[in-house]
Every structure is written in C-alpha cells, then in structure tokens.
C-alpha atoms as a PDB file:
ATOM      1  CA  UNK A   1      52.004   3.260 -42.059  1.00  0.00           C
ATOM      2  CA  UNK A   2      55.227   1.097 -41.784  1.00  0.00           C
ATOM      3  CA  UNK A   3      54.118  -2.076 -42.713  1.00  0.00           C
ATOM      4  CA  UNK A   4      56.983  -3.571 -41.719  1.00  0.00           C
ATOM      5  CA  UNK A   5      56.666  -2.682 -38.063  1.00  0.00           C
ATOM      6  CA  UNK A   6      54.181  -3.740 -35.739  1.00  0.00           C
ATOM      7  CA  UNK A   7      54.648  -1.081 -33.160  1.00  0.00           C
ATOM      8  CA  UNK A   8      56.594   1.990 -32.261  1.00  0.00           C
ATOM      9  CA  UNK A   9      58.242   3.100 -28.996  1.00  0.00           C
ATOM     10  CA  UNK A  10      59.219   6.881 -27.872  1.00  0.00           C
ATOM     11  CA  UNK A  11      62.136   7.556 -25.679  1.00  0.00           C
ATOM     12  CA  UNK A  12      62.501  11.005 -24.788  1.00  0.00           C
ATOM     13  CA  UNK A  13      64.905  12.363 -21.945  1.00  0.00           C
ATOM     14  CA  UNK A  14      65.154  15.584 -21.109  1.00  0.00           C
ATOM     15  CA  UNK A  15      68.127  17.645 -18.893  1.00  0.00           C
ATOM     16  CA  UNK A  16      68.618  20.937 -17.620  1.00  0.00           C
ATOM     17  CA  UNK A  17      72.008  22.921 -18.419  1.00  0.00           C
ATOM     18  CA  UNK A  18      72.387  24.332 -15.074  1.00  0.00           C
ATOM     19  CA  UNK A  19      70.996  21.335 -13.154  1.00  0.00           C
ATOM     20  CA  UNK A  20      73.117  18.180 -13.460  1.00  0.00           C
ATOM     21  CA  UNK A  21      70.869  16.066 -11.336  1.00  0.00           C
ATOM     22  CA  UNK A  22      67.594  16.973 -13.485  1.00  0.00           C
ATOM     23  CA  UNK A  23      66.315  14.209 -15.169  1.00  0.00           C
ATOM     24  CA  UNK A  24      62.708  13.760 -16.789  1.00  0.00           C
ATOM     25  CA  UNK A  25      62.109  11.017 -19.523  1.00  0.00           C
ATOM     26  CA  UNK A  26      60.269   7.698 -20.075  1.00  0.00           C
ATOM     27  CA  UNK A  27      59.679   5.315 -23.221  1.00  0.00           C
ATOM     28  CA  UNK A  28      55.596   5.098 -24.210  1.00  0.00           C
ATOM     29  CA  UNK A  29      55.020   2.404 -26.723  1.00  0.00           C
ATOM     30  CA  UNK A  30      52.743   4.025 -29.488  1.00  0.00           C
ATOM     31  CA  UNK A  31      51.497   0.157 -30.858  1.00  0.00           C
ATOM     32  CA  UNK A  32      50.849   0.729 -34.185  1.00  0.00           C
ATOM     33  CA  UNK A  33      50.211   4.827 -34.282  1.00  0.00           C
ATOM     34  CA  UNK A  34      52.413   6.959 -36.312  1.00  0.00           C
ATOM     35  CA  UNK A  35      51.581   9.974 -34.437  1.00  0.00           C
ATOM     36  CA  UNK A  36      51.823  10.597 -30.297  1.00  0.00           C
ATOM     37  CA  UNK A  37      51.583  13.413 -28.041  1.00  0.00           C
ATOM     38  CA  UNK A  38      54.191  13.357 -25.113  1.00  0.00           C
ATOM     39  CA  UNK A  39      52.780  14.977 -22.413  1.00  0.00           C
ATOM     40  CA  UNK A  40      54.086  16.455 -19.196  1.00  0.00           C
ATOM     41  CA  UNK A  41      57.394  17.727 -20.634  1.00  0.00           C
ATOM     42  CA  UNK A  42      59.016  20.352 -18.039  1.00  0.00           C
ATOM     43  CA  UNK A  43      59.399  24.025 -19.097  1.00  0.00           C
ATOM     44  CA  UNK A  44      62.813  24.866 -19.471  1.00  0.00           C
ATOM     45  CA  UNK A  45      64.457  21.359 -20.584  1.00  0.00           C
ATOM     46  CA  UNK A  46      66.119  20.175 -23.447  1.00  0.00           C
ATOM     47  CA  UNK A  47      64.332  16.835 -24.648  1.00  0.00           C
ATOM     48  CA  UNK A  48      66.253  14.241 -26.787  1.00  0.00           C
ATOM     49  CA  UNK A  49      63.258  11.942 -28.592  1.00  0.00           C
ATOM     50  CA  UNK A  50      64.256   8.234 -30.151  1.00  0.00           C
ATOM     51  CA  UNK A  51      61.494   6.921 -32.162  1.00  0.00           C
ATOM     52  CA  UNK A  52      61.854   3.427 -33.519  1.00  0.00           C
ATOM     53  CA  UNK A  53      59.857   0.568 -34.674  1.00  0.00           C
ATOM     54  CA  UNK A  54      60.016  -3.056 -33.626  1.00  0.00           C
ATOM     55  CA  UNK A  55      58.503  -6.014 -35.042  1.00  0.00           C
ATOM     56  CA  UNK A  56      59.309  -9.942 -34.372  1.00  0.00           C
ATOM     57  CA  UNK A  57      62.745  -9.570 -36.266  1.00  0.00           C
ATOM     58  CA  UNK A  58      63.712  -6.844 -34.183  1.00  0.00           C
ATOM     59  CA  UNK A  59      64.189  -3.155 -34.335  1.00  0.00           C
ATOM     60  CA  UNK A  60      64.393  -0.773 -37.035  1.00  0.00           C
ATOM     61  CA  UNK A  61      67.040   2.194 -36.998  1.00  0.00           C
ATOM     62  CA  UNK A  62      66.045   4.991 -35.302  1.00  0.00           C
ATOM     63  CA  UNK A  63      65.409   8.883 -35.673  1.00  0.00           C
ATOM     64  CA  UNK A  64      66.298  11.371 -33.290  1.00  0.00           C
ATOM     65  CA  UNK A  65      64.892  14.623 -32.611  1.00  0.00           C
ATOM     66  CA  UNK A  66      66.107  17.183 -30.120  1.00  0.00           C
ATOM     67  CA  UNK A  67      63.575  20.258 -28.596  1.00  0.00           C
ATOM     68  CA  UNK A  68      64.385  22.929 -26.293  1.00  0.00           C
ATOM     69  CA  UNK A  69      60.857  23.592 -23.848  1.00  0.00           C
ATOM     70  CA  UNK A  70      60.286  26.904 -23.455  1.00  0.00           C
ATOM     71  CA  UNK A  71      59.079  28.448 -20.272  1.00  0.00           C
ATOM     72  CA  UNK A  72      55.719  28.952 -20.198  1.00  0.00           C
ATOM     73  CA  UNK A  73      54.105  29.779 -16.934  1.00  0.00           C
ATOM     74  CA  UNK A  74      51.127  27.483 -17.108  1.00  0.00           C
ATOM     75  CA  UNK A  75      50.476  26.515 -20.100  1.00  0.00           C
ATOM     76  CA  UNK A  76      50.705  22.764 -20.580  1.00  0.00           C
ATOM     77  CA  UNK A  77      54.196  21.177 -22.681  1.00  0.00           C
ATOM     78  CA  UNK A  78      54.259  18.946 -25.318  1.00  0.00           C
ATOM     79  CA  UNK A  79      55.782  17.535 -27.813  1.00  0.00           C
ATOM     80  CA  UNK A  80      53.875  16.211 -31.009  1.00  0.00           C
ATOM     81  CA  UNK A  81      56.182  12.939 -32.861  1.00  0.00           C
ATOM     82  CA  UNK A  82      54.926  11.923 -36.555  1.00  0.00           C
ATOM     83  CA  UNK A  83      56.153   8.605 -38.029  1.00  0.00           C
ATOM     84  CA  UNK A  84      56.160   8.686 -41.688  1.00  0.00           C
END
C-alpha cells in the first residue's frame, strides 16, 4: 500500500464508436483499497480508467488504462483495477 495516500478514486468512461451520444462512466472512491471491481460496464464499449490517489496535500499523478468490453450476451462486465 501507498503510504503516502490516504485514498484512491476510479474514473472510468466508456463510449461507443458508432454511437456519439453513448456515454457510461462514474468515479467510485476505493478509500484506502488497492484493488476494485467496476461493475456494470456495458458490452460493447471502450472504457478509459484514471486511477489516482489523494491525500491532504493533494493528488498524486495518475495511470490510465484503456479496455475494449466485449459482447457477451449475459454474462456480467467488469473490470478488475490493482494499485501497486
């Protein structure tokens, strides 16, 4: 654990290629977990993830990860983040 920072936060946002007006994200603050499961993710959407710590100084530099959902009838999407 980053003992620097007291929590984390997760932005994710996720778009459609062929659909400009589709838009699914949100920001989840993780407290002081360095792992989180985003949930709800729609098949078929490409997800942009910020992951960032914050403490009473401010925030740290962030990481960015990009994903691709794939369509999966049913099954339930996620995405798993790890903070090292």
């Amino acid at each position: 654990m980053n003992l620097l920072c007291s929590t984390f936060k997760v932005k994710y946002s996720g778009t459609k290629s062929y659909d400009n007006k589709f838009n699914h994200g949100g920001t989840k603050d993780v407290g002081g977990s360095t792992t989180y499961r985003v949930v709800g993710l729609v098949p078929g959407s490409n997800y942009k993830f910020e992951v960032y710590g914050t403490s009473v100084c401010g925030e740290s530099l962030s990481i960015f990860l990009k994903e691709e959902t794939k369509i999966a009838g049913e099954h339930s999407i996620e995405a798993f983040v790890s903070i090292i």
